[in-house]
PDB file of N, CA and C in Angstrom:
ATOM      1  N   UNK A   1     125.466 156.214 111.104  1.00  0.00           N
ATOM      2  CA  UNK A   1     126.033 156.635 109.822  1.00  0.00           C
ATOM      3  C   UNK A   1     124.908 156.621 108.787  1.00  0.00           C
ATOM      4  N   UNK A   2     124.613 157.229 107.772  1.00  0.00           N
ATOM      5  CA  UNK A   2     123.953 157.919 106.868  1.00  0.00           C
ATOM      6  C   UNK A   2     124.016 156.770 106.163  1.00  0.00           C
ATOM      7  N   UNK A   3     123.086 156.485 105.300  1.00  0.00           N
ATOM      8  CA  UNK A   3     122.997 155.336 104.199  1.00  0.00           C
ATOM      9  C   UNK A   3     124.329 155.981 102.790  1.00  0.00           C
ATOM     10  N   UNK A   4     124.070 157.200 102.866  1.00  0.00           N
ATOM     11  CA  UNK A   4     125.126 157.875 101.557  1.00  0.00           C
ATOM     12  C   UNK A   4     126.703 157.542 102.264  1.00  0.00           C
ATOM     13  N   UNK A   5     126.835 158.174 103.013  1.00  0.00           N
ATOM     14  CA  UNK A   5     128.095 158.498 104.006  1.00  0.00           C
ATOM     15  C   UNK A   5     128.637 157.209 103.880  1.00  0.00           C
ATOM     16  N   UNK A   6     128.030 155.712 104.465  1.00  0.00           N
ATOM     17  CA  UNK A   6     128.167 154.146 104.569  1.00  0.00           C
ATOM     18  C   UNK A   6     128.351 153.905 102.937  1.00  0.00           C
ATOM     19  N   UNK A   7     127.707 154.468 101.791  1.00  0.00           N
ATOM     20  CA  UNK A   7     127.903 153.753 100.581  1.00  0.00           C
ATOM     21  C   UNK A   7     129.430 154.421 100.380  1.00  0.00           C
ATOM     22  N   UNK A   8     129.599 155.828 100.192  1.00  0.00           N
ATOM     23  CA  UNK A   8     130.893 156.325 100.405  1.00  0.00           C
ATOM     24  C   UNK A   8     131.965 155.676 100.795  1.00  0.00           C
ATOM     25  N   UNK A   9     131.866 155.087 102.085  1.00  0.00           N
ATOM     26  CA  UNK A   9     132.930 154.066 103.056  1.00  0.00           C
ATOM     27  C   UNK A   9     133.564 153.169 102.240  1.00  0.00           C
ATOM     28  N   UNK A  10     132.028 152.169 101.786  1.00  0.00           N
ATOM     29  CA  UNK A  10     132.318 151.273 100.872  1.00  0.00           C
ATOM     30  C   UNK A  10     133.210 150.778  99.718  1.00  0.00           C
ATOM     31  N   UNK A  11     132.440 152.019  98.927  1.00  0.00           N
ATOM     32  CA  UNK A  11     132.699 152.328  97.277  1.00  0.00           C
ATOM     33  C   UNK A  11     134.581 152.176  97.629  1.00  0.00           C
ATOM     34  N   UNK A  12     135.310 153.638  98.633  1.00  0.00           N
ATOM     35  CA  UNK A  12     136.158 153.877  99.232  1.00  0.00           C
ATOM     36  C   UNK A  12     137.102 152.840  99.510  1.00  0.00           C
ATOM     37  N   UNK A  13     136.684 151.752 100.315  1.00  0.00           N
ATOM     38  CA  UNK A  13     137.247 150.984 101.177  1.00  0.00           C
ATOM     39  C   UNK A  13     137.477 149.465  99.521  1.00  0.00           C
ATOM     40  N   UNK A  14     136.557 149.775  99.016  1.00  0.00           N
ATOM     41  CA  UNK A  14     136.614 148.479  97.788  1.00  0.00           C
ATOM     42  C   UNK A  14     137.979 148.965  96.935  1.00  0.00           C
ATOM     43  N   UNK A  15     137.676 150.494  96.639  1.00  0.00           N
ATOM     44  CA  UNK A  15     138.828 151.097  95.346  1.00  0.00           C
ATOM     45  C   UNK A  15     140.435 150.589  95.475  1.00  0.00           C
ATOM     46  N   UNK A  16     140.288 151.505  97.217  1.00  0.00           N
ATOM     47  CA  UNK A  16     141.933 150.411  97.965  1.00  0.00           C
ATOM     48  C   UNK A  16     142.095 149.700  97.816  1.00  0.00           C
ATOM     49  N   UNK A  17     141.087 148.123  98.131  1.00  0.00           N
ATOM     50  CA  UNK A  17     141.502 146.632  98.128  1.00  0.00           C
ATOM     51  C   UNK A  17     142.360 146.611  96.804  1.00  0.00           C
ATOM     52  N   UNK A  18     141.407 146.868  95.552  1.00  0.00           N
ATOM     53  CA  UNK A  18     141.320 146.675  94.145  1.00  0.00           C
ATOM     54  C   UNK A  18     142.419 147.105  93.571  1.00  0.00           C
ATOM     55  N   UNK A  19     142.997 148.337  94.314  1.00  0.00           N
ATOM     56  CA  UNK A  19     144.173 148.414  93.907  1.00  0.00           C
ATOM     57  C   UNK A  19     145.836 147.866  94.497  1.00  0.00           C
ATOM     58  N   UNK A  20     145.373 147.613  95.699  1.00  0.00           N
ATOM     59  CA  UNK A  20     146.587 146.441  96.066  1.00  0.00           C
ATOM     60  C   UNK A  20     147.267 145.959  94.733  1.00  0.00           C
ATOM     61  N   UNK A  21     146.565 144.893  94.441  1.00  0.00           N
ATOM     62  CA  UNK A  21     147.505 144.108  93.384  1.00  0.00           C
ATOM     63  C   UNK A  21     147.343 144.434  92.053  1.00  0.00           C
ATOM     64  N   UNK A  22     147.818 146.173  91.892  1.00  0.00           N
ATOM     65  CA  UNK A  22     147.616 146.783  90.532  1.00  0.00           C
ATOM     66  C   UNK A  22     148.983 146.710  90.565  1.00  0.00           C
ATOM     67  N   UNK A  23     149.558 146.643  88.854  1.00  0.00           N
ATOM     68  CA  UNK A  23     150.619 147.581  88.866  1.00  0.00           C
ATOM     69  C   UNK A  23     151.321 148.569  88.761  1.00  0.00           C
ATOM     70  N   UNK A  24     152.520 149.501  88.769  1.00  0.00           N
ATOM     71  CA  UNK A  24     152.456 150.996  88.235  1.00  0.00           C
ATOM     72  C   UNK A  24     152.409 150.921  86.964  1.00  0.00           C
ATOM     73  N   UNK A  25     152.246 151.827  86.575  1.00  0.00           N
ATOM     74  CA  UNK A  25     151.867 152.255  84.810  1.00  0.00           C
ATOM     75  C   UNK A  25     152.853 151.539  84.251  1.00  0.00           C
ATOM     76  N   UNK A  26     153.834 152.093  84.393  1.00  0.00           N
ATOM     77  CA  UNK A  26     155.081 151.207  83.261  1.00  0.00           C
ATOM     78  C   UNK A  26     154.668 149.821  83.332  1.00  0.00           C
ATOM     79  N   UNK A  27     153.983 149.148  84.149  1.00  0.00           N
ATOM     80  CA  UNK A  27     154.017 147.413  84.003  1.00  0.00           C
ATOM     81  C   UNK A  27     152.368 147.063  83.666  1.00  0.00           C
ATOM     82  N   UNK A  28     151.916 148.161  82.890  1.00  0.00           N
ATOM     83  CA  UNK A  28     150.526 147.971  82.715  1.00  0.00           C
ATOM     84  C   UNK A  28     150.490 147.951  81.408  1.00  0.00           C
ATOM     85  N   UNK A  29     150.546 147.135  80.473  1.00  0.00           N
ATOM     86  CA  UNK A  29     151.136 146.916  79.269  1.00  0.00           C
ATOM     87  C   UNK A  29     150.942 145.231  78.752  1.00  0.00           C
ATOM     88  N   UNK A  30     150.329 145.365  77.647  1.00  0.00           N
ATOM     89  CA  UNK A  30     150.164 143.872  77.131  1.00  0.00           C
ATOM     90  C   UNK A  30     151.691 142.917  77.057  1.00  0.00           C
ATOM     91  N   UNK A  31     152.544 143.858  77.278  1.00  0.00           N
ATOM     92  CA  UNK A  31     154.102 143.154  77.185  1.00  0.00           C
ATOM     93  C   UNK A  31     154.110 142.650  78.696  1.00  0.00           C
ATOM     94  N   UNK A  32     153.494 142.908  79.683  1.00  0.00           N
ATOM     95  CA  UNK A  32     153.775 142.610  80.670  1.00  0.00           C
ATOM     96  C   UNK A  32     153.393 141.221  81.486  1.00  0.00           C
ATOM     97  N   UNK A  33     153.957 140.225  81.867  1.00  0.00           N
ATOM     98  CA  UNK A  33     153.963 138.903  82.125  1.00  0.00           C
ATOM     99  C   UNK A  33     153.759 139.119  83.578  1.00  0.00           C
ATOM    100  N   UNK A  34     152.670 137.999  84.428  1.00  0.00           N
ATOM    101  CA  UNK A  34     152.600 138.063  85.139  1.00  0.00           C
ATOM    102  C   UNK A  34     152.459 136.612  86.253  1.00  0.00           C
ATOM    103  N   UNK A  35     153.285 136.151  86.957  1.00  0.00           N
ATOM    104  CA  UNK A  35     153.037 135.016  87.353  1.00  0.00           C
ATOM    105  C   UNK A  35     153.252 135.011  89.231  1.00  0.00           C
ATOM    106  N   UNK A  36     151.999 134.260  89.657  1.00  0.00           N
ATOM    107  CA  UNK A  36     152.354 134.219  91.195  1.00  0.00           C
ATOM    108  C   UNK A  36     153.524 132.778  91.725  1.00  0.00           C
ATOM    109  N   UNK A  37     153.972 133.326  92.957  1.00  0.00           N
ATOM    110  CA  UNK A  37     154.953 132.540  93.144  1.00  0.00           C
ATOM    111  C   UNK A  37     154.706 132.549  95.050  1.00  0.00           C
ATOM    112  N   UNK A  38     154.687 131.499  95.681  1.00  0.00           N
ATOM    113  CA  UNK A  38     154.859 131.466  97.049  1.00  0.00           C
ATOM    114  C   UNK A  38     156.624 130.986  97.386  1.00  0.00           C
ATOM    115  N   UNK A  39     156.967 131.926  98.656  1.00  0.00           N
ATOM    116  CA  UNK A  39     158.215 131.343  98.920  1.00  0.00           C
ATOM    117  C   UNK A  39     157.999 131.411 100.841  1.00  0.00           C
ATOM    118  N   UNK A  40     158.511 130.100 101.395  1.00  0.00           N
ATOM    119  CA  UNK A  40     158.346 130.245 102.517  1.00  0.00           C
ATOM    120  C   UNK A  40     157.231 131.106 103.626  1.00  0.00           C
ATOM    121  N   UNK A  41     155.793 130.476 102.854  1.00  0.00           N
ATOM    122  CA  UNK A  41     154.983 131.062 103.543  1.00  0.00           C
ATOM    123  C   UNK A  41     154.886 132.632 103.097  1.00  0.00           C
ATOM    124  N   UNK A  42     155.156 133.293 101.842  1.00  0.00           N
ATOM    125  CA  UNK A  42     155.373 134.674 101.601  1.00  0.00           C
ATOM    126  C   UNK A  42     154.724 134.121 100.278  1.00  0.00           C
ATOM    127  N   UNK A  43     153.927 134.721  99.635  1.00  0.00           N
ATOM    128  CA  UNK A  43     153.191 135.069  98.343  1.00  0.00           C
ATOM    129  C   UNK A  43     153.250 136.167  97.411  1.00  0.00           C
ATOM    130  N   UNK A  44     153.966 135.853  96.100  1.00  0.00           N
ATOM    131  CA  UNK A  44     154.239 137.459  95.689  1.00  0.00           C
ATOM    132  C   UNK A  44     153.406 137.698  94.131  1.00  0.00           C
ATOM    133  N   UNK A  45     153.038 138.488  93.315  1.00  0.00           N
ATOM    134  CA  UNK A  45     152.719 138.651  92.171  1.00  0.00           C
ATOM    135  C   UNK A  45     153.647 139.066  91.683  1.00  0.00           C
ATOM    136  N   UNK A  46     154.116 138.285  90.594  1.00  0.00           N
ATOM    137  CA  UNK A  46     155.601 139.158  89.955  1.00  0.00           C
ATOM    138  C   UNK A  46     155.251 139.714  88.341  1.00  0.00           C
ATOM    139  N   UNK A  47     155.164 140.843  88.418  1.00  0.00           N
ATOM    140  CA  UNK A  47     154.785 142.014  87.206  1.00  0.00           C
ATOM    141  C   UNK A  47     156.320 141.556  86.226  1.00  0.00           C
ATOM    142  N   UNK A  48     156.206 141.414  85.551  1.00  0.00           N
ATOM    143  CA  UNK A  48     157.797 141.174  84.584  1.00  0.00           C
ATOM    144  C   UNK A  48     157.634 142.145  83.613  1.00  0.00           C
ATOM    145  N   UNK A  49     158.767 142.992  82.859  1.00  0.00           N
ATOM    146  CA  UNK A  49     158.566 143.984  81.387  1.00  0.00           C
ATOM    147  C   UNK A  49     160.164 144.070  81.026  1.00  0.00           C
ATOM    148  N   UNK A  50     160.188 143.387  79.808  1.00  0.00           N
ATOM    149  CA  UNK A  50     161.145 143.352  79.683  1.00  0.00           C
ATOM    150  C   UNK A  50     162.472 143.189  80.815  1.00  0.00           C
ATOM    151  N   UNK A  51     163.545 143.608  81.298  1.00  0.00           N
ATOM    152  CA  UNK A  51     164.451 143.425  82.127  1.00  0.00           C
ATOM    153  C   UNK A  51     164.132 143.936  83.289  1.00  0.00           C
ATOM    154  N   UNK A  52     162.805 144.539  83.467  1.00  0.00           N
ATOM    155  CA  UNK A  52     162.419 144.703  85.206  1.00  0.00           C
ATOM    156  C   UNK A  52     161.051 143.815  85.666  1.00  0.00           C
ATOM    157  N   UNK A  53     161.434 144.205  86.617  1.00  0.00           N
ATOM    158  CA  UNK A  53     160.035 142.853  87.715  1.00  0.00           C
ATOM    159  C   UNK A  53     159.793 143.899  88.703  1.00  0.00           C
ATOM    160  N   UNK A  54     158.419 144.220  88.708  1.00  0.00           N
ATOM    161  CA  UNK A  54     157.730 145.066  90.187  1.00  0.00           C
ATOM    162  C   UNK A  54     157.186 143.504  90.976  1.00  0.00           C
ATOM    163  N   UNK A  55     156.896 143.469  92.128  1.00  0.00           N
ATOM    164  CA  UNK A  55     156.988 142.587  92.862  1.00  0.00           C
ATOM    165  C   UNK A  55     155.815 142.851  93.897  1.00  0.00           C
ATOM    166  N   UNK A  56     154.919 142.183  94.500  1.00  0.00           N
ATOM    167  CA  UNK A  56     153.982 142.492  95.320  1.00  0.00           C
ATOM    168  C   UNK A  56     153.476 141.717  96.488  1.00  0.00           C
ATOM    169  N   UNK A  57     154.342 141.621  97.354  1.00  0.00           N
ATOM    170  CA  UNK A  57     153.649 140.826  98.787  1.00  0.00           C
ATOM    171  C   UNK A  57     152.033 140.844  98.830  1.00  0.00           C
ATOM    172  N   UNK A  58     151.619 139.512  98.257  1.00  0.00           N
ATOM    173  CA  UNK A  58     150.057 139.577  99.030  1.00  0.00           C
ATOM    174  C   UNK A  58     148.972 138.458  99.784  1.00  0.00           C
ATOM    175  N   UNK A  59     150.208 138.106 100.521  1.00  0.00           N
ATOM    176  CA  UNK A  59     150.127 137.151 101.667  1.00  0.00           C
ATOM    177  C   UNK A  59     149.841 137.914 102.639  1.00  0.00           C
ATOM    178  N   UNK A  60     149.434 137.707 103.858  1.00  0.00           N
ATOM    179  CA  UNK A  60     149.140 138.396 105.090  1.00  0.00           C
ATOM    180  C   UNK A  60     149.796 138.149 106.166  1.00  0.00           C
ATOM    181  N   UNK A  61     150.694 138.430 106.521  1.00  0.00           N
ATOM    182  CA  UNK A  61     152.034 137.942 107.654  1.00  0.00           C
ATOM    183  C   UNK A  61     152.064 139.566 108.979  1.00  0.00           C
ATOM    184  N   UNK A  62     152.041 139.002 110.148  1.00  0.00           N
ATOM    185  CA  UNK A  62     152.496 139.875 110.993  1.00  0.00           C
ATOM    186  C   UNK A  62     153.530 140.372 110.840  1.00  0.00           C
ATOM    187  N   UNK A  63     153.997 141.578 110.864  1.00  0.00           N
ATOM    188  CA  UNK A  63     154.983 142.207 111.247  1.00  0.00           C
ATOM    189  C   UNK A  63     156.067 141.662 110.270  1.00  0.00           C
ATOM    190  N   UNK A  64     155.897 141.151 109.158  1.00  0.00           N
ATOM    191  CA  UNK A  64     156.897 141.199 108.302  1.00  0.00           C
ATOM    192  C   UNK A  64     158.306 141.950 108.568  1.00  0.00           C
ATOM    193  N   UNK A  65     159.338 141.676 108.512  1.00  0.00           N
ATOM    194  CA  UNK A  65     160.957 141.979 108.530  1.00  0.00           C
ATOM    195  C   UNK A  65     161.421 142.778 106.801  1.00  0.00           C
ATOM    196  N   UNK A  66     161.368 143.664 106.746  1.00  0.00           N
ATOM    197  CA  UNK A  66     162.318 144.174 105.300  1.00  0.00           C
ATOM    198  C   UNK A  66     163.288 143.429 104.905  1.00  0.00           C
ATOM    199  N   UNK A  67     164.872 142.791 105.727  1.00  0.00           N
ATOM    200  CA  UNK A  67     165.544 141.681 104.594  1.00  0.00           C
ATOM    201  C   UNK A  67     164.668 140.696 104.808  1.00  0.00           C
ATOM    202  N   UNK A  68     164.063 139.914 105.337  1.00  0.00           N
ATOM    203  CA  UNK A  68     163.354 138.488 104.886  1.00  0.00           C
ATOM    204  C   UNK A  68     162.457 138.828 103.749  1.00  0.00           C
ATOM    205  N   UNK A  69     161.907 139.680 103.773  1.00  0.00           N
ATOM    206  CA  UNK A  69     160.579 139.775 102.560  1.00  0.00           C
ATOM    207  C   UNK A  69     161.468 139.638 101.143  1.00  0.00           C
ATOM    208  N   UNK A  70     162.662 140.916 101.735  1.00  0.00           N
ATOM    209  CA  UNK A  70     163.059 141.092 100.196  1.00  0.00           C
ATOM    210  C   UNK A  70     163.995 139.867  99.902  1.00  0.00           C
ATOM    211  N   UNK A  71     164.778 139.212 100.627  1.00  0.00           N
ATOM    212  CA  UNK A  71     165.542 137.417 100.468  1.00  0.00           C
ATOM    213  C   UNK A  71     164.338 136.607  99.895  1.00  0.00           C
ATOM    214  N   UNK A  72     163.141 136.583 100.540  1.00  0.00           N
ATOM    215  CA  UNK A  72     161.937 136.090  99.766  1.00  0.00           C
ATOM    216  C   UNK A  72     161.637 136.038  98.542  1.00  0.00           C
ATOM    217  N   UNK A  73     161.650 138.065  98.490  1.00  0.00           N
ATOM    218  CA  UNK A  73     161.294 137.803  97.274  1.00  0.00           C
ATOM    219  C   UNK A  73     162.317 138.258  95.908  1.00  0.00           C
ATOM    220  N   UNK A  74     163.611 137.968  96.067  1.00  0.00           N
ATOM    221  CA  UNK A  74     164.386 137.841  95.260  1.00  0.00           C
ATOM    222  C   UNK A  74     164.141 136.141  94.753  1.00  0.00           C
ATOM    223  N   UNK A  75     164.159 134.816  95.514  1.00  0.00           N
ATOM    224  CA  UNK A  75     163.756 134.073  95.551  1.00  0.00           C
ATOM    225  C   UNK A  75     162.564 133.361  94.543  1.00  0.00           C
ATOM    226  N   UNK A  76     161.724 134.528  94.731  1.00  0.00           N
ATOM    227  CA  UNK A  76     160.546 134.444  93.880  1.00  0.00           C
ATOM    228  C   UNK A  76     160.540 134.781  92.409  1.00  0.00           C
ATOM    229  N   UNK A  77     161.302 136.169  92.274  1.00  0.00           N
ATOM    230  CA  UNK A  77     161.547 136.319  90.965  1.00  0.00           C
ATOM    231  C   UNK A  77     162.508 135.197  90.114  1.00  0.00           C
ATOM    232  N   UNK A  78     163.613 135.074  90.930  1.00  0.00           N
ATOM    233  CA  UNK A  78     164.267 134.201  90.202  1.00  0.00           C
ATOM    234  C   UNK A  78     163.898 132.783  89.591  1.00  0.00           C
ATOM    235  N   UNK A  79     162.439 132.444  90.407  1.00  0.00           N
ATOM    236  CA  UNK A  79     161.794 131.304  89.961  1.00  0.00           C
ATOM    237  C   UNK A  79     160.793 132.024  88.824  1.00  0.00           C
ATOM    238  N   UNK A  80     160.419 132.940  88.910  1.00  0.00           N
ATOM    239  CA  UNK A  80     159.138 133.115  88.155  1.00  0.00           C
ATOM    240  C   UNK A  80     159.748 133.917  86.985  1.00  0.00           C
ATOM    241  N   UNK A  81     161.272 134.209  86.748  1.00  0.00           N
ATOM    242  CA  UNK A  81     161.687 134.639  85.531  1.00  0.00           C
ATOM    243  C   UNK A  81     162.289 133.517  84.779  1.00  0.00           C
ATOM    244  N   UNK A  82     163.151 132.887  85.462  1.00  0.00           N
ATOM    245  CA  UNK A  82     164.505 131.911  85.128  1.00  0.00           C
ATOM    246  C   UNK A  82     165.695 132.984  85.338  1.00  0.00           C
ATOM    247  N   UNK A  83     165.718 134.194  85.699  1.00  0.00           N
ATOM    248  CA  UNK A  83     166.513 134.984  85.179  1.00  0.00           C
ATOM    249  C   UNK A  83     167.300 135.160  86.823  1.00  0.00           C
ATOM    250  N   UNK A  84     168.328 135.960  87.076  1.00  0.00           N
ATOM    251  CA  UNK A  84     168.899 136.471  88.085  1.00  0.00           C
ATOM    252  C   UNK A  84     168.845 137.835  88.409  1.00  0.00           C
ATOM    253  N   UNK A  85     168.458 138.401  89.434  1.00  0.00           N
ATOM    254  CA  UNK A  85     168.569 139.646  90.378  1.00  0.00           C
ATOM    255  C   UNK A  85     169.492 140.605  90.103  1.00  0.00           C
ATOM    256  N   UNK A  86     169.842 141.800  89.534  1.00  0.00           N
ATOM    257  CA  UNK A  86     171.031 141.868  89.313  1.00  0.00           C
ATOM    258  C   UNK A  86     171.214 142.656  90.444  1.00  0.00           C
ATOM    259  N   UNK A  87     172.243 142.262  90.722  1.00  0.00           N
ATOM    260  CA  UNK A  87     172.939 142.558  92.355  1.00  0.00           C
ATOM    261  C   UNK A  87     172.662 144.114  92.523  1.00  0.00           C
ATOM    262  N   UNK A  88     172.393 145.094  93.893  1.00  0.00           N
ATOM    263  CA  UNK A  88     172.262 146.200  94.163  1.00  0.00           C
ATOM    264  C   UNK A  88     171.029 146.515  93.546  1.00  0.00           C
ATOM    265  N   UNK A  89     170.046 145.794  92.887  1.00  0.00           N
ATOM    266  CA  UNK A  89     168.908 146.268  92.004  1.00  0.00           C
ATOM    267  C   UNK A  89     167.841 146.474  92.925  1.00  0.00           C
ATOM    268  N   UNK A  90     167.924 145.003  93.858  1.00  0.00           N
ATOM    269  CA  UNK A  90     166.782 145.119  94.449  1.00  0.00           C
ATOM    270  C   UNK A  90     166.307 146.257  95.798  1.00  0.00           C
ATOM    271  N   UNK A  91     164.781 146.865  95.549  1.00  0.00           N
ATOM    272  CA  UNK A  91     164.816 147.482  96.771  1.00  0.00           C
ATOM    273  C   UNK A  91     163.196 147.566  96.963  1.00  0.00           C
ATOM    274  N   UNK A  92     162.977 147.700  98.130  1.00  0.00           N
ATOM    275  CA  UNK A  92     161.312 148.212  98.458  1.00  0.00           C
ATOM    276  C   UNK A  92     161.257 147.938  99.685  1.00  0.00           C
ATOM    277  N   UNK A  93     159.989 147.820 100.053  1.00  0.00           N
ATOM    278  CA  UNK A  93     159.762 147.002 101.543  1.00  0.00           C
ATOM    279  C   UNK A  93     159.060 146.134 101.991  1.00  0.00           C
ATOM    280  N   UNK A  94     158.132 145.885 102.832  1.00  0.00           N
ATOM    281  CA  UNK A  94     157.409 144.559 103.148  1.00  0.00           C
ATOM    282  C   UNK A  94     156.274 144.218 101.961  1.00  0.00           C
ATOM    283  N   UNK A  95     155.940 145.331 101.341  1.00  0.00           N
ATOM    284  CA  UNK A  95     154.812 145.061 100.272  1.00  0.00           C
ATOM    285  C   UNK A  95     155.049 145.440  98.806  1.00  0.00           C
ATOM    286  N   UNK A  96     156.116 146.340  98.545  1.00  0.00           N
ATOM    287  CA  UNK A  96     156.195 146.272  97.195  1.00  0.00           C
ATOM    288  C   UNK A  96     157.863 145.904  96.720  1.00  0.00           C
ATOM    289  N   UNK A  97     158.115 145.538  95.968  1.00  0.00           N
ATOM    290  CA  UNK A  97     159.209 145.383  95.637  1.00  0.00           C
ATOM    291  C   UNK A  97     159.825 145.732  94.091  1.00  0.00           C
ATOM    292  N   UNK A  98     160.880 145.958  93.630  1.00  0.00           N
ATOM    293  CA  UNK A  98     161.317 146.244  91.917  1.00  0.00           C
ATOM    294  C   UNK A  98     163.193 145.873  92.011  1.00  0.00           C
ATOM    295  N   UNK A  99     163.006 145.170  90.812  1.00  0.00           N
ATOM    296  CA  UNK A  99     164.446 144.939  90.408  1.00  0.00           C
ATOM    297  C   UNK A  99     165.180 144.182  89.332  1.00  0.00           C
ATOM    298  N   UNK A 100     166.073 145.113  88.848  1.00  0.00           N
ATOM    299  CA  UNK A 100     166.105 144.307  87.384  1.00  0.00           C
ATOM    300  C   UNK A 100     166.808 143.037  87.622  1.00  0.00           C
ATOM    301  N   UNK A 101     166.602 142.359  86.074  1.00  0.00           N
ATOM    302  CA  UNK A 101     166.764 141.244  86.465  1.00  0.00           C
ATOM    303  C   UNK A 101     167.614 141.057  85.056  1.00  0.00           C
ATOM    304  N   UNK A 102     168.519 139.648  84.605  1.00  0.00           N
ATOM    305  CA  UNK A 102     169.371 139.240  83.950  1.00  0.00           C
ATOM    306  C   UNK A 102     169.482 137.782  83.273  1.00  0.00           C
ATOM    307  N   UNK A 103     168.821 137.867  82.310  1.00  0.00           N
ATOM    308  CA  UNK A 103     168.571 136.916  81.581  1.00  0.00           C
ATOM    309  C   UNK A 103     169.632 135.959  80.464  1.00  0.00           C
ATOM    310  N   UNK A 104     170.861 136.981  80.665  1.00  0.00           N
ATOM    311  CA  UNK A 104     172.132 135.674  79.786  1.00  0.00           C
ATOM    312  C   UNK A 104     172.286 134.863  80.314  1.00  0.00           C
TER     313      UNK A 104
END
């Protein structure tokens, strides 16, 4: 491989990592609170804005299960807001997650 081609790879292969634990635009905002939370061996970053939470698996687990992650990480938000899930909100899959949440 080419010294250019290999820096390419690199540059490439860094941008991905870096953006793992970005959030989407709407939660990119000085309003936006951010606190990590582990639940049962599962690690999440929880993006908060006002009444929603984006959610981000970034633990490293085999073969992760879709309901355990997301039982996880309902789990997680509810610690890292004080707030509750509001029922039918939650959805994603082994790595990202969003769902509003309920603070009365």
């Amino acid at each position: 491989m080419t010294p250019i081609r290999s820096s390419a790879v690199l540059i490439t292969a860094s941008l991905l990592v870096a953006a793992c634990g970005s959030p989407s635009p709407q939660f990119m905002s000085a309003e936006t609170s951010v606190k990590k939370i582990t639940v049962e061996g599962s690690t999440f970053s929880i993006h908060r804005r006002e009444n929603w939470v984006e959610v981000y698996r970034t633990s490293f687990e085999a073969l992760p299960r879709i309901p355990v992650i997301l039982a996880r990480a309902e789990i997680a938000i509810e610690q890292a807001t004080g707030c509750k899930v509001v029922e039918g909100s939650l959805s994603g899959d082994q790595a990202i997650q969003r769902a509003e949440i309920d603070c009365s």
